[in-house]
N, C-alpha and C. Protein backbone atom coordinates (compact mmCIF):
# COMPACT_ATOMS: atom_id res chain seq x y z
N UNK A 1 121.33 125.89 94.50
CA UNK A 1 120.25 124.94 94.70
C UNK A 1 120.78 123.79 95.55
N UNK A 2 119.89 123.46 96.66
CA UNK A 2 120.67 122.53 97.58
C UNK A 2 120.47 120.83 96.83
N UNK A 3 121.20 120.14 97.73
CA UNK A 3 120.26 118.74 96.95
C UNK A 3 119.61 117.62 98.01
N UNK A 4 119.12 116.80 97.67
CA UNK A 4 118.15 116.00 98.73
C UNK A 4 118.56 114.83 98.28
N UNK A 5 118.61 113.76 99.05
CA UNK A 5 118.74 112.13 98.42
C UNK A 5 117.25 111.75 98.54
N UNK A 6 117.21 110.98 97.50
CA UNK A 6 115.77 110.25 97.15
C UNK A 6 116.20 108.91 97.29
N UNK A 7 114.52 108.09 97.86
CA UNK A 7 115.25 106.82 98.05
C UNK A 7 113.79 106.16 97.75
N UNK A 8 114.46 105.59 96.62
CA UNK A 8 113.21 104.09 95.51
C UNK A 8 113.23 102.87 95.96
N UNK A 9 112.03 101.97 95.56
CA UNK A 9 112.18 100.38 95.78
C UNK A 9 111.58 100.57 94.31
N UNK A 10 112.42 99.47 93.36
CA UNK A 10 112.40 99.34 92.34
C UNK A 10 112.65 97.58 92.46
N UNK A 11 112.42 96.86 91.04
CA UNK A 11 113.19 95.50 90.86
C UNK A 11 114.34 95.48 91.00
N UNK A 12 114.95 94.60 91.30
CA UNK A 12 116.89 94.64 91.26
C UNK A 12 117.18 94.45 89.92
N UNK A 13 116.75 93.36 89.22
CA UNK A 13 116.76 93.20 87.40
C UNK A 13 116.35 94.32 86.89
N UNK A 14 115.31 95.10 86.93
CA UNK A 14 115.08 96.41 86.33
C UNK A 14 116.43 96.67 86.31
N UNK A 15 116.75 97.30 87.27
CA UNK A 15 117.46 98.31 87.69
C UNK A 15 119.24 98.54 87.04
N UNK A 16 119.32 97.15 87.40
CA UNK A 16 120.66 96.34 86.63
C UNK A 16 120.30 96.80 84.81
N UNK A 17 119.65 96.10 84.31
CA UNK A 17 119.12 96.45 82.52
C UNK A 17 119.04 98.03 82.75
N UNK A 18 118.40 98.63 82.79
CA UNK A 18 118.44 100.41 83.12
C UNK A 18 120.43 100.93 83.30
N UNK A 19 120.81 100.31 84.46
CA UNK A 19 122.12 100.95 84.43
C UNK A 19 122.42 100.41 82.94
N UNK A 20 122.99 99.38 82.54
CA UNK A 20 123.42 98.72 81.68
C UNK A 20 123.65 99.69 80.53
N UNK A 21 122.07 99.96 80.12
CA UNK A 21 121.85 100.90 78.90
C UNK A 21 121.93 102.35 79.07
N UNK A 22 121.95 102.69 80.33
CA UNK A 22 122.31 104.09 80.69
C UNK A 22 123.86 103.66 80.47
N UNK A 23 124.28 103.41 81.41
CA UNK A 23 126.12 102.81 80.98
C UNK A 23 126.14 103.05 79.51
N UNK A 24 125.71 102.45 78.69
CA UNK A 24 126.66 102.23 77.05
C UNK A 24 125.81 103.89 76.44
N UNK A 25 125.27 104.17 77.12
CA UNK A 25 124.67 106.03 76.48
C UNK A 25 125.62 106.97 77.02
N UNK A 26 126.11 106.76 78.43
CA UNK A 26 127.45 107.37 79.13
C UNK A 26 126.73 107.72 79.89
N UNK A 27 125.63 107.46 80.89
CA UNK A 27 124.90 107.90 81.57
C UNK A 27 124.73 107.27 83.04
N UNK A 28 124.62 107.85 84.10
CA UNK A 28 124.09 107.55 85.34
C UNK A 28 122.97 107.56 85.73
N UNK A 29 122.49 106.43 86.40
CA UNK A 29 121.07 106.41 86.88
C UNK A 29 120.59 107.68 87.61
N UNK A 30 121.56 108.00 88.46
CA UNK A 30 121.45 109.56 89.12
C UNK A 30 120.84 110.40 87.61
N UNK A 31 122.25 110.71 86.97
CA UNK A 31 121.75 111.95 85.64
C UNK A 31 120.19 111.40 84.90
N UNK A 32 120.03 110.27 84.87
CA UNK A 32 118.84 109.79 84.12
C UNK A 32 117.65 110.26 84.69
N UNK A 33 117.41 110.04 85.86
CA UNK A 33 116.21 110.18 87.08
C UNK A 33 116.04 112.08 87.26
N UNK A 34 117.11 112.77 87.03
CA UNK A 34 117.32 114.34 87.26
C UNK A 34 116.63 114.41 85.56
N UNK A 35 117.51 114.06 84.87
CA UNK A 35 116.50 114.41 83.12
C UNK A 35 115.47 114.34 83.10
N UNK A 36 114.96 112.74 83.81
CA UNK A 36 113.13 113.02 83.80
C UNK A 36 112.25 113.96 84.82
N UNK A 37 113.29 113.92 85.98
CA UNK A 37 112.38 115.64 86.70
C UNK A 37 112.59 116.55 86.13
N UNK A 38 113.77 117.50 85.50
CA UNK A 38 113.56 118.20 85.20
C UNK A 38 113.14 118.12 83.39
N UNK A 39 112.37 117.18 82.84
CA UNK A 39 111.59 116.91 81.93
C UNK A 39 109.99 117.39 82.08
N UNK A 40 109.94 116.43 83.24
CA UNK A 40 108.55 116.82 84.09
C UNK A 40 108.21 118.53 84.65
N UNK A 41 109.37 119.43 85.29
CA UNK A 41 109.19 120.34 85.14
C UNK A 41 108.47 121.56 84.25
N UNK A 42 109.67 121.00 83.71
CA UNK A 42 109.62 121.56 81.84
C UNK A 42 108.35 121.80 81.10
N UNK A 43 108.09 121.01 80.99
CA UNK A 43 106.68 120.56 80.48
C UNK A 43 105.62 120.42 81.03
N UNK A 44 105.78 120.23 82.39
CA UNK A 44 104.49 120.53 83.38
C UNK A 44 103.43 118.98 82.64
N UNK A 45 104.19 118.03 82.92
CA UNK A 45 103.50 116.87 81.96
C UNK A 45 104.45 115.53 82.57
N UNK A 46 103.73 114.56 82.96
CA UNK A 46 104.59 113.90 82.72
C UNK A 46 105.18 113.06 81.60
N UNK A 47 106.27 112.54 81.37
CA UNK A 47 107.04 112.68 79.90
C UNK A 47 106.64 111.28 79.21
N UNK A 48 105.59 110.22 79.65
CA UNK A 48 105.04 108.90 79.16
C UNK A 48 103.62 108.76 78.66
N UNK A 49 103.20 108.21 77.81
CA UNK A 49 102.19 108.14 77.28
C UNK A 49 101.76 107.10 78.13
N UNK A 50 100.44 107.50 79.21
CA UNK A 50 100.17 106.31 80.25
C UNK A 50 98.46 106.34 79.89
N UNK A 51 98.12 106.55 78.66
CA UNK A 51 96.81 106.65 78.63
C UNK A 51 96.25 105.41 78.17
N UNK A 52 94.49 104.79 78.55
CA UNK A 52 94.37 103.65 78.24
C UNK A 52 93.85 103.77 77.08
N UNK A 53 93.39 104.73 76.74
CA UNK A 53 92.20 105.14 75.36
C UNK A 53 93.06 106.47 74.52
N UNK A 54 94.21 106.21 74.47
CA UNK A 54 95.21 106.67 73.53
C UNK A 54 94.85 106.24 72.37
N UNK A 55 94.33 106.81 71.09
CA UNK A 55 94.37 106.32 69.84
C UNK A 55 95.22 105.61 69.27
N UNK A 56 96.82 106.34 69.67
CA UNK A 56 97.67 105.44 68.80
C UNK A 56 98.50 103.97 69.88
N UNK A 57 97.65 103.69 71.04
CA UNK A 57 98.34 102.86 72.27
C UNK A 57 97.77 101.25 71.48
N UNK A 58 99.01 100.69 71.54
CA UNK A 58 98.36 99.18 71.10
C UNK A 58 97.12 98.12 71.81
N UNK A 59 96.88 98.82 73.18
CA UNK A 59 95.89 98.44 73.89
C UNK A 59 94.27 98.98 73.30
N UNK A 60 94.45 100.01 72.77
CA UNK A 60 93.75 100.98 72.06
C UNK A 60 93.05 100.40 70.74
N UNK A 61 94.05 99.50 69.85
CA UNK A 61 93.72 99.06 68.86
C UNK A 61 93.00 97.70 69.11
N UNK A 62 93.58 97.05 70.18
CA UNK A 62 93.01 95.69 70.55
C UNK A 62 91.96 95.94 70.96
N UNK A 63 91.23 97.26 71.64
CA UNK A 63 90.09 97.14 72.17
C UNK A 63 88.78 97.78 71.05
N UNK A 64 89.90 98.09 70.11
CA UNK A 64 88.59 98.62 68.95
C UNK A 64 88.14 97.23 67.97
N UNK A 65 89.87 96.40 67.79
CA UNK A 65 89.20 95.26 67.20
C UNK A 65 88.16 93.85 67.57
N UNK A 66 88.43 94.03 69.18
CA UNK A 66 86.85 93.45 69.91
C UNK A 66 85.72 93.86 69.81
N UNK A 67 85.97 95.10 70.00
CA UNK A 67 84.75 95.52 69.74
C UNK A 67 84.10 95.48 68.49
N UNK A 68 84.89 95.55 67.44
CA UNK A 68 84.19 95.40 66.18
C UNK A 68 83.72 93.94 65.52
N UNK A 69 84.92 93.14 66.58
CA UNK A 69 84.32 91.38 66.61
C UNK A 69 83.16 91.30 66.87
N UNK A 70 83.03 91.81 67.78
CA UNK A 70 82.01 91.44 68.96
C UNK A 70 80.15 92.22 68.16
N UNK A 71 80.72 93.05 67.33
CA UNK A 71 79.58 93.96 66.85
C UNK A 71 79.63 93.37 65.09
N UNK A 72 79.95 92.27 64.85
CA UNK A 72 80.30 91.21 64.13
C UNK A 72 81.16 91.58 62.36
N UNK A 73 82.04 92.23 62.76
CA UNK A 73 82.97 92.29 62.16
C UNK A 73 84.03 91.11 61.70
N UNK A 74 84.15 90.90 60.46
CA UNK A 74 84.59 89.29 60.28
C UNK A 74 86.11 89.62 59.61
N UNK A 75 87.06 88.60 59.68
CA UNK A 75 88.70 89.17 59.42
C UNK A 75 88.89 87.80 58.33
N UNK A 76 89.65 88.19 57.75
CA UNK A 76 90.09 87.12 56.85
C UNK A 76 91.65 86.72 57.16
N UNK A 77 92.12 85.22 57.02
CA UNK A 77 93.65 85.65 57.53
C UNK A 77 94.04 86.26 56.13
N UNK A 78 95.84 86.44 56.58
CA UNK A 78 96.46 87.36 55.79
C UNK A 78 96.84 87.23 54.39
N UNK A 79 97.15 85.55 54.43
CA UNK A 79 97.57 84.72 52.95
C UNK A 79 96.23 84.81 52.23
N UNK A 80 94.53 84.92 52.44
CA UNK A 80 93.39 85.23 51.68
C UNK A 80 93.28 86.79 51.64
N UNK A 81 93.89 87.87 52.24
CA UNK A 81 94.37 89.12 51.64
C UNK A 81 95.07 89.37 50.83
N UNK A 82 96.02 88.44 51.26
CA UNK A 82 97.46 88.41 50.04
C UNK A 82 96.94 87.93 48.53
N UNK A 83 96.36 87.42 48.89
CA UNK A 83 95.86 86.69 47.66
C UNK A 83 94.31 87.49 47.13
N UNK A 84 93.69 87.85 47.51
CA UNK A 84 92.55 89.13 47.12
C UNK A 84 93.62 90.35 46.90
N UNK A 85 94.07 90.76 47.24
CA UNK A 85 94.85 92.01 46.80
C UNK A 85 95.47 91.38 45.35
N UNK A 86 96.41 90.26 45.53
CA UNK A 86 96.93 90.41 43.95
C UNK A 86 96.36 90.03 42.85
N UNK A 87 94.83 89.56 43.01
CA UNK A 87 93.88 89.57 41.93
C UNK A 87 93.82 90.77 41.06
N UNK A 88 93.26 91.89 42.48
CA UNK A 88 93.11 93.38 42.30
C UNK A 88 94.17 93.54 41.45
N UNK A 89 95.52 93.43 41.76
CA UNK A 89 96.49 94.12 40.88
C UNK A 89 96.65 93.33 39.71
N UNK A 90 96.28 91.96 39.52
CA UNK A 90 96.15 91.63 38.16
C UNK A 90 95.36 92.11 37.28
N UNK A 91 94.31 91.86 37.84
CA UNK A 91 92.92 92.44 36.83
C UNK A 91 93.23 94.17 36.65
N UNK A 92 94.09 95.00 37.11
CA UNK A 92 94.35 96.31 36.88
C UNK A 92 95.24 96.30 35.83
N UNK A 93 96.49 95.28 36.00
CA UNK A 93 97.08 95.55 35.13
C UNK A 93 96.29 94.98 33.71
N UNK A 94 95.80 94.09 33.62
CA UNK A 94 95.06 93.35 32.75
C UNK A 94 94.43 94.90 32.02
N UNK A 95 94.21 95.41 32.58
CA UNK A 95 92.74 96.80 32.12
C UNK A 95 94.42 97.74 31.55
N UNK A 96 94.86 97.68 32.07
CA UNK A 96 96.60 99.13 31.97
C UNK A 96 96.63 98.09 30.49
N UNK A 97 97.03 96.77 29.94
CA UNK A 97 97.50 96.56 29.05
C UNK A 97 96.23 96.66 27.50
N UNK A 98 95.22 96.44 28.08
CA UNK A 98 93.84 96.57 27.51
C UNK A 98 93.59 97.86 26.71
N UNK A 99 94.19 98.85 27.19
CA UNK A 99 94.45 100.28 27.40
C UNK A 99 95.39 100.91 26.08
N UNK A 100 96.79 100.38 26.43
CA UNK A 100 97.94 100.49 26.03
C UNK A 100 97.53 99.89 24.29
N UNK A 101 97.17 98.60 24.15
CA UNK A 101 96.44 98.12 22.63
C UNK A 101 95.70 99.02 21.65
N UNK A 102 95.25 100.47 22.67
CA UNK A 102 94.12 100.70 21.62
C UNK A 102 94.96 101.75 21.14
């Protein structure tokens, strides 16, 4: 198999952080860039989740919780969850010891 040089414009900071962490894996930007073609091969896919309406993509979740704002869905902060939830588990245990008496 012959070989071809490829030639990128990338960030210079990218590129530097990328070697870096390829470096401490034992890796070359060369071997790195060949793994993801022949990844892409492989799989006939490319190897990143680049979808915008990905279920599990965090963009995904932000756009369901607007929407459910917006369609007037109301949030409580977290310390009035925290605090509704451990009612729940009081008043359960309250009923578990209620239980246990008879």
């Amino acid at each position: 198999m012959s070989s071809v040089n490829m030639s990128i414009r990338t960030d210079s900071e990218l590129k530097a952080q990328a070697e870096e962490i390829l470096s401490k894996l034992g890796m070359t930007m060369n071997g790195a860039i060949n793994m993801f073609l022949n990844q892409i091969v492989r799989d006939r896919a490319v190897p990143l989740s680049l979808s915008l309406s990905s279920e599990k993509s965090l963009y995904a979740d932000l756009m369901r919780r607007r929407i459910a704002r917006a369609n007037g869905a109301k949030y409580i902060p977290n310390d009035e969850l925290i605090a509704r939830l451990q009612q729940i588990l009081d008043e359960d245990n309250e009923e578990v010891d209620d239980v246990a008496q008879i």
